[in-house]
N, C-alpha and C. Protein backbone atom coordinates (compact mmCIF):
# COMPACT_ATOMS: atom_id res chain seq x y z
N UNK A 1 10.49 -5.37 23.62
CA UNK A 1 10.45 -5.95 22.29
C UNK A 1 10.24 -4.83 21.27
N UNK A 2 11.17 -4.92 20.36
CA UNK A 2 11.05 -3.88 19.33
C UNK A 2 10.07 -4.30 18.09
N UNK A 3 9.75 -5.16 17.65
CA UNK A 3 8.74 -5.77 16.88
C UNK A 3 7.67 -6.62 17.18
N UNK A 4 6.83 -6.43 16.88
CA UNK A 4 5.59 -7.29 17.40
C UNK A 4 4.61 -7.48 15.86
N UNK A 5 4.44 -8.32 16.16
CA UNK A 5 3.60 -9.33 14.71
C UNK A 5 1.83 -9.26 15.54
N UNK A 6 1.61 -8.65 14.27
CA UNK A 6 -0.47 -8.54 14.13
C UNK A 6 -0.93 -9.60 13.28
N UNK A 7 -1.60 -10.78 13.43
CA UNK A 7 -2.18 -11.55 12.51
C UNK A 7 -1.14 -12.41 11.98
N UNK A 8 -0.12 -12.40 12.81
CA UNK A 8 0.64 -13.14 12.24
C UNK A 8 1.96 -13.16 11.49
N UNK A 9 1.85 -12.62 10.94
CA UNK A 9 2.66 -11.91 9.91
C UNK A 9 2.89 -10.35 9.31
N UNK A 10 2.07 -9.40 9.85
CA UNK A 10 2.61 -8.58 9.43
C UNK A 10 3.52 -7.60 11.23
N UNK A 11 4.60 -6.89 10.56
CA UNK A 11 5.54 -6.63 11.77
C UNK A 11 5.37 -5.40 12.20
N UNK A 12 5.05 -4.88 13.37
CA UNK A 12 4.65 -3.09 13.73
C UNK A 12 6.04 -3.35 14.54
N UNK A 13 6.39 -1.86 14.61
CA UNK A 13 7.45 -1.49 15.11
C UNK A 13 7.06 -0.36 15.87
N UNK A 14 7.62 -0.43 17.23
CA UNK A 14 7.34 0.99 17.98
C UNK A 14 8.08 2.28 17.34
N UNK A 15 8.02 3.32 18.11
CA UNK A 15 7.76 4.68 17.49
C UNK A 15 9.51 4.39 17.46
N UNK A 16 10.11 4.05 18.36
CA UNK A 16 11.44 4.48 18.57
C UNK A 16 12.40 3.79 16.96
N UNK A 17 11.85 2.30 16.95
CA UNK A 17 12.47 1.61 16.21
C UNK A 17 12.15 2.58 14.59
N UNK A 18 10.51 3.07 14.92
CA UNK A 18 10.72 3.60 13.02
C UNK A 18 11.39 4.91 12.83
N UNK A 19 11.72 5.29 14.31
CA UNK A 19 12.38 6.62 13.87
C UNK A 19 13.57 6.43 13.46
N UNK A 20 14.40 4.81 14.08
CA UNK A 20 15.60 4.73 13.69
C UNK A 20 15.69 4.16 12.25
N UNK A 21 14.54 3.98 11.62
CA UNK A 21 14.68 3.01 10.22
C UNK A 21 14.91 3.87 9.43
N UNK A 22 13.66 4.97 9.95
CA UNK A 22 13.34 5.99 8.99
C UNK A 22 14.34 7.28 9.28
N UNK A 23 15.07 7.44 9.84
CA UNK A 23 16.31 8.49 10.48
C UNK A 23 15.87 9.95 10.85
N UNK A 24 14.37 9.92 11.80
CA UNK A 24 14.03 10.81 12.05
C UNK A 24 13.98 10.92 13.02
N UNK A 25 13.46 11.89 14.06
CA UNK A 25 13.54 11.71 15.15
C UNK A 25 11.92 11.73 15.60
N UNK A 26 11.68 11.00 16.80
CA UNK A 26 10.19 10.32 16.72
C UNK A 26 8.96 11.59 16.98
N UNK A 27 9.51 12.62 17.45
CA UNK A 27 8.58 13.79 17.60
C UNK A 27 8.31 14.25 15.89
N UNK A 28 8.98 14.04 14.40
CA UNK A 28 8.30 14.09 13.30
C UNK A 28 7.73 13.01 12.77
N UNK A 29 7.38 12.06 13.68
CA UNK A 29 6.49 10.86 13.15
C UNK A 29 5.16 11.22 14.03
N UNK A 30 4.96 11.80 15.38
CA UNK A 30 4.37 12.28 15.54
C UNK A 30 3.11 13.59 15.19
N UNK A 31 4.23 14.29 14.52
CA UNK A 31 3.80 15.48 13.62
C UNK A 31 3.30 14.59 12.55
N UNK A 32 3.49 14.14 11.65
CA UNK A 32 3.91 13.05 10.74
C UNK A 32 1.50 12.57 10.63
N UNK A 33 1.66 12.17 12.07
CA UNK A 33 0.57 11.69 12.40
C UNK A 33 -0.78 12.26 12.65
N UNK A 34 0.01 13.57 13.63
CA UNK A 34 -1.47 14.38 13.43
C UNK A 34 -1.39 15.60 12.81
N UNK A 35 -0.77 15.14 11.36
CA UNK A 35 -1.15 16.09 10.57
C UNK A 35 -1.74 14.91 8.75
N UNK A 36 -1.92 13.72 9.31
CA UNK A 36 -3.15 12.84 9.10
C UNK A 36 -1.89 12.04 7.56
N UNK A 37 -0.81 11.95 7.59
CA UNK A 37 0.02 11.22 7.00
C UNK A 37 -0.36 9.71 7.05
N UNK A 38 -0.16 9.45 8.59
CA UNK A 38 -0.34 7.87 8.95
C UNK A 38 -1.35 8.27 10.11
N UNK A 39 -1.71 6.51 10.45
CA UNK A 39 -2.53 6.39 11.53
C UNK A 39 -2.16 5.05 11.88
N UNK A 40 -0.85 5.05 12.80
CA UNK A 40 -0.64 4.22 13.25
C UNK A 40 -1.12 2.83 14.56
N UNK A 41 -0.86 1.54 13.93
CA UNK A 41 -1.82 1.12 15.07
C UNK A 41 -1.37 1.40 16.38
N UNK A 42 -2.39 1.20 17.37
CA UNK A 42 -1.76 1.64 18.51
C UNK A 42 -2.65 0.39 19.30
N UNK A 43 -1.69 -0.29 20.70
CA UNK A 43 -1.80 -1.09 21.79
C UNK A 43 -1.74 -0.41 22.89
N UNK A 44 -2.56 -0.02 23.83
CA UNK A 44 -2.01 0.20 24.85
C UNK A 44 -1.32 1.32 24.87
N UNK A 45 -1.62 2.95 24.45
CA UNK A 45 -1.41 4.39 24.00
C UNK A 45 0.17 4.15 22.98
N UNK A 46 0.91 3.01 22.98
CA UNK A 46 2.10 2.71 21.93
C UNK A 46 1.67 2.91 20.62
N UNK A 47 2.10 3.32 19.77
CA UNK A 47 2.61 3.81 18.51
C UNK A 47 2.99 2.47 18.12
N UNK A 48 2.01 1.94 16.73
CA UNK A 48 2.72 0.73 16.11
C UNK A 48 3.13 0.34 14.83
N UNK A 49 3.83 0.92 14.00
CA UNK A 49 4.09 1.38 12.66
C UNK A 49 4.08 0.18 12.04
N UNK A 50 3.62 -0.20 10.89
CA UNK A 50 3.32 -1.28 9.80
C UNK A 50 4.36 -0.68 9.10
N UNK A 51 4.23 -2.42 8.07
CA UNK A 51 6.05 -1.80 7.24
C UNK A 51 4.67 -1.04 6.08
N UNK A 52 4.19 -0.89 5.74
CA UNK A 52 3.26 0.42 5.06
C UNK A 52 3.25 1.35 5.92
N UNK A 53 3.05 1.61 6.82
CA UNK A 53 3.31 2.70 7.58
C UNK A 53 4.44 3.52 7.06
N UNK A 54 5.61 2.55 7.23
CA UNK A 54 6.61 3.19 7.25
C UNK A 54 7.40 3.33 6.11
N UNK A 55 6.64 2.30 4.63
CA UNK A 55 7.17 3.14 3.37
C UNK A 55 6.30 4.30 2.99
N UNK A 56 5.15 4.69 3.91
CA UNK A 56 4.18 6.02 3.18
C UNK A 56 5.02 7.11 3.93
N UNK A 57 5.75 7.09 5.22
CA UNK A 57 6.68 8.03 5.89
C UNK A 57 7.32 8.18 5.02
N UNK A 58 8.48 7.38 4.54
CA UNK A 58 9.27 6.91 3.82
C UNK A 58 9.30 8.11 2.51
N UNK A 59 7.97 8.19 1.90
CA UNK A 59 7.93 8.65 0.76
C UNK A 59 7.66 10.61 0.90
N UNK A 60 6.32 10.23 2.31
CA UNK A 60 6.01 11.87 2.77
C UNK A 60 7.71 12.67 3.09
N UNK A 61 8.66 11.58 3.89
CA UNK A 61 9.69 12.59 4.34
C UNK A 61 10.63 12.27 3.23
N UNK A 62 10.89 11.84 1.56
CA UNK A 62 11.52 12.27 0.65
C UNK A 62 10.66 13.32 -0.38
N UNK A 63 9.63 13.36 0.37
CA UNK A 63 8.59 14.36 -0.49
C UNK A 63 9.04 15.87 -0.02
N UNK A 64 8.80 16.04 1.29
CA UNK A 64 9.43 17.35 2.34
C UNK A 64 10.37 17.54 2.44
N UNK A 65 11.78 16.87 2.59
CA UNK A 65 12.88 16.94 3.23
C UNK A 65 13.51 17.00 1.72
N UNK A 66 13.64 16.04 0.73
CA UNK A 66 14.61 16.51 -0.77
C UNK A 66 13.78 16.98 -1.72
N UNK A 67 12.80 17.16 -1.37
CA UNK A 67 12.44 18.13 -3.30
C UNK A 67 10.55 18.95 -2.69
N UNK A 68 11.37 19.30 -0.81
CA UNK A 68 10.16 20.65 -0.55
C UNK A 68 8.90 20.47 -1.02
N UNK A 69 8.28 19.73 -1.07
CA UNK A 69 7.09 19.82 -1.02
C UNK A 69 6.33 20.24 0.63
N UNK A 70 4.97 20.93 0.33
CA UNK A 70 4.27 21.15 1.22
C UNK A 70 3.71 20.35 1.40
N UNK A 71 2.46 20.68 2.90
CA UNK A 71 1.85 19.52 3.18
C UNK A 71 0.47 18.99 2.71
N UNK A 72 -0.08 20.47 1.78
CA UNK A 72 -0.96 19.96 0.46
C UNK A 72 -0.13 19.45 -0.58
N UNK A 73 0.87 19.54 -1.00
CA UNK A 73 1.08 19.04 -1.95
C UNK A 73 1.47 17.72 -2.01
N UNK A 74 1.89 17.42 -0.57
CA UNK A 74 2.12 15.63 -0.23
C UNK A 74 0.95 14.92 0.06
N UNK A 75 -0.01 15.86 0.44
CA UNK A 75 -2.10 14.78 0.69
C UNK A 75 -2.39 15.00 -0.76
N UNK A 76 -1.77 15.29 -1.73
CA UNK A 76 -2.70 15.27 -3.14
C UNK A 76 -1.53 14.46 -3.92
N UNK A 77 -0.14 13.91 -3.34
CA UNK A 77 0.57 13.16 -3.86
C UNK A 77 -0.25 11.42 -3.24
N UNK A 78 -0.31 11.63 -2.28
CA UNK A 78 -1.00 10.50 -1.62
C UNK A 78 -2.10 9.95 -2.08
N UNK A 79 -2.88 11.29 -2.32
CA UNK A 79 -4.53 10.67 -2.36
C UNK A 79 -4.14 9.92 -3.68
N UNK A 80 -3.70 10.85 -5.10
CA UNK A 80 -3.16 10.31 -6.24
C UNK A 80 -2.67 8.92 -6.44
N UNK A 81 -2.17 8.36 -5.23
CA UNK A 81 -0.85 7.09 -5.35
C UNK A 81 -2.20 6.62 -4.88
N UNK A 82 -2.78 6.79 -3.82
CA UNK A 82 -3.76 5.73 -3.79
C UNK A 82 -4.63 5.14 -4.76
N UNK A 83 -5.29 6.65 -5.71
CA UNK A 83 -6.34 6.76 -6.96
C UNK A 83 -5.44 5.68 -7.53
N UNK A 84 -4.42 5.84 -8.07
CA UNK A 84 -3.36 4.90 -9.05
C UNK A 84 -3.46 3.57 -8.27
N UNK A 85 -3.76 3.23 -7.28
CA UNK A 85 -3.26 1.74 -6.68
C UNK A 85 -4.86 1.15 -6.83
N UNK A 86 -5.43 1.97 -6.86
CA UNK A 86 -7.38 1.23 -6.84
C UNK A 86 -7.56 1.20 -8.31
N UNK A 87 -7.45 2.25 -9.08
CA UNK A 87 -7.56 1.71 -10.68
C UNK A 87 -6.60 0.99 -11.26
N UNK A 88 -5.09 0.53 -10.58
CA UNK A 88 -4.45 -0.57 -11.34
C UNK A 88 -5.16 -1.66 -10.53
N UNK A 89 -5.68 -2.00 -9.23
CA UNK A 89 -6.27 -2.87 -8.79
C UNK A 89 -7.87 -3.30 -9.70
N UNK A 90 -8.57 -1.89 -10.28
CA UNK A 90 -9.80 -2.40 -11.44
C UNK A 90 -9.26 -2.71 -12.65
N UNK A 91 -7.99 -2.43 -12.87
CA UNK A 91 -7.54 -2.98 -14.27
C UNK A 91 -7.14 -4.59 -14.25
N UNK A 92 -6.69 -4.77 -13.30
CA UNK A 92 -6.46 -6.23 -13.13
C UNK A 92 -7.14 -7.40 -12.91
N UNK A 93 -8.90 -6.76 -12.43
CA UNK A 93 -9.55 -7.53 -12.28
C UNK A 93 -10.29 -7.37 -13.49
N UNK A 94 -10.44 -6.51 -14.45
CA UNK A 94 -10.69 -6.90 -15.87
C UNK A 94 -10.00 -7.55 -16.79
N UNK A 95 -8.87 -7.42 -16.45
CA UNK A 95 -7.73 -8.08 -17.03
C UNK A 95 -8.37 -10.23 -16.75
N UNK A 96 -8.38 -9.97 -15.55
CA UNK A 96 -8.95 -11.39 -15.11
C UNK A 96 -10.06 -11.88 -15.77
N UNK A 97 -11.03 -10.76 -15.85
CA UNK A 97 -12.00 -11.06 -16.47
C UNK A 97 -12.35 -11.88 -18.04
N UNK A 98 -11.44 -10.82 -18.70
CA UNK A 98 -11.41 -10.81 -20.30
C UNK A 98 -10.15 -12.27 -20.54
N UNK A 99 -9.27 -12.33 -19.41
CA UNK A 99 -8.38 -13.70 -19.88
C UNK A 99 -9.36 -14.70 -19.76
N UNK A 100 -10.32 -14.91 -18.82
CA UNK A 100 -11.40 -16.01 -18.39
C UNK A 100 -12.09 -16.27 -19.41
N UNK A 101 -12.94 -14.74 -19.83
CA UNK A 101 -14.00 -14.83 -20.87
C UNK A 101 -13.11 -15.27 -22.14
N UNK A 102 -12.21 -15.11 -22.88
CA UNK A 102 -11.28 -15.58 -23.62
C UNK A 102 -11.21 -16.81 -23.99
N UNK A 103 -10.75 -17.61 -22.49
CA UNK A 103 -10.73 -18.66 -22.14
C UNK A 103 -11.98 -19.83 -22.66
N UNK A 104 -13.14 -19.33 -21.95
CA UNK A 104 -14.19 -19.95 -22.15
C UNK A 104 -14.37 -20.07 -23.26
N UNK A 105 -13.73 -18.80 -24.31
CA UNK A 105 -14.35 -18.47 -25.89
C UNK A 105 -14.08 -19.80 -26.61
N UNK A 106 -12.80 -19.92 -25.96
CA UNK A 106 -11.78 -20.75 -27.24
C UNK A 106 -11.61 -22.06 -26.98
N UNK A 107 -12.22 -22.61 -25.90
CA UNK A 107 -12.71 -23.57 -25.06
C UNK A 107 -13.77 -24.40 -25.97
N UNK A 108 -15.03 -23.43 -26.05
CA UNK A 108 -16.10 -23.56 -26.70
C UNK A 108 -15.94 -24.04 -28.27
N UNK A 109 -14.80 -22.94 -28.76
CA UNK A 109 -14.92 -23.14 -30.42
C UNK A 109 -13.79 -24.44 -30.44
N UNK A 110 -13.37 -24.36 -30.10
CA UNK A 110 -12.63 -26.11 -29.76
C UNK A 110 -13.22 -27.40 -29.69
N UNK A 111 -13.78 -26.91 -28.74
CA UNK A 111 -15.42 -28.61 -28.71
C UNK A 111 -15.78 -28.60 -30.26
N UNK A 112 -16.47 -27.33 -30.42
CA UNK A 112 -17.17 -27.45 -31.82
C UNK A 112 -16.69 -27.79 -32.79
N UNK A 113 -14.96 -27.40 -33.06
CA UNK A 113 -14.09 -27.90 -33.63
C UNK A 113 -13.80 -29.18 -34.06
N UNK A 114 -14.04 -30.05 -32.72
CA UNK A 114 -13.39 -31.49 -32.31
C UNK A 114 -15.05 -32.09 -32.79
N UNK A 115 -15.41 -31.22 -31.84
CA UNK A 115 -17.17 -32.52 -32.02
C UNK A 115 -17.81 -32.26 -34.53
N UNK A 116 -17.31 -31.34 -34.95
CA UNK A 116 -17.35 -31.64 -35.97
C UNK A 116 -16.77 -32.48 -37.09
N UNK A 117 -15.47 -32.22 -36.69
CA UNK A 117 -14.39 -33.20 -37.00
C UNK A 117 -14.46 -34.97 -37.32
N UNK A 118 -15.62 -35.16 -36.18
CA UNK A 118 -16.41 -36.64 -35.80
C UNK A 118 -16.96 -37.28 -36.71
């Protein structure tokens, strides 16, 4: 079986299948790995690539292979994309915040609105 489902829904793919997605050959997904890119799940010593797995490959081998980057300069592209994915993740939950508190505001001056009106 070339795909196997964790929890249900999400799909790991053995080493062979992401080398063919990703058009590498599976000894640089290896490299790929212990040089701390991914950390793929693993069953049973198998290699089990998440489709995140395999768009962060995805991005490390258009990082190396078309526009040369090294392999500090792809862990400080990474760490970065992550920094960017946790502070648009705190922006959104203020975002949540301030639509709520908003909410409540105009909620409030509405009653007072209506209940004066009376």
């Amino acid at each position: 079986m070339s795909k196997r489902r964790q929890g249900g829904n999400s799909p790991l793919y053995m080493i062979s299948v992401a080398s063919r997605i990703l058009e590498v050959h599976p000894q640089t997904l290896r490299m790929y790995e212990r040089e701390g890119f991914v950390s793929p799940h693993r069953i049973n010593r198998q290699r089990l690539y998440s489709d995140e797995d395999l768009e962060r490959l995805d991005l490390v081998i258009r990082l190396t292979k078309e526009l040369g980057v090294n392999k500090a300069g792809v862990e400080i592209i990474l760490r970065m994309r992550n920094r960017i994915a946790q502070l648009q993740e705190e922006m959104n939950e203020i975002m949540r915040f301030l639509e709520e508190d908003v909410r409540r505001d105009f909620e409030e001056r509405l009653k007072k609105i209506l209940s004066e009106r009376e």
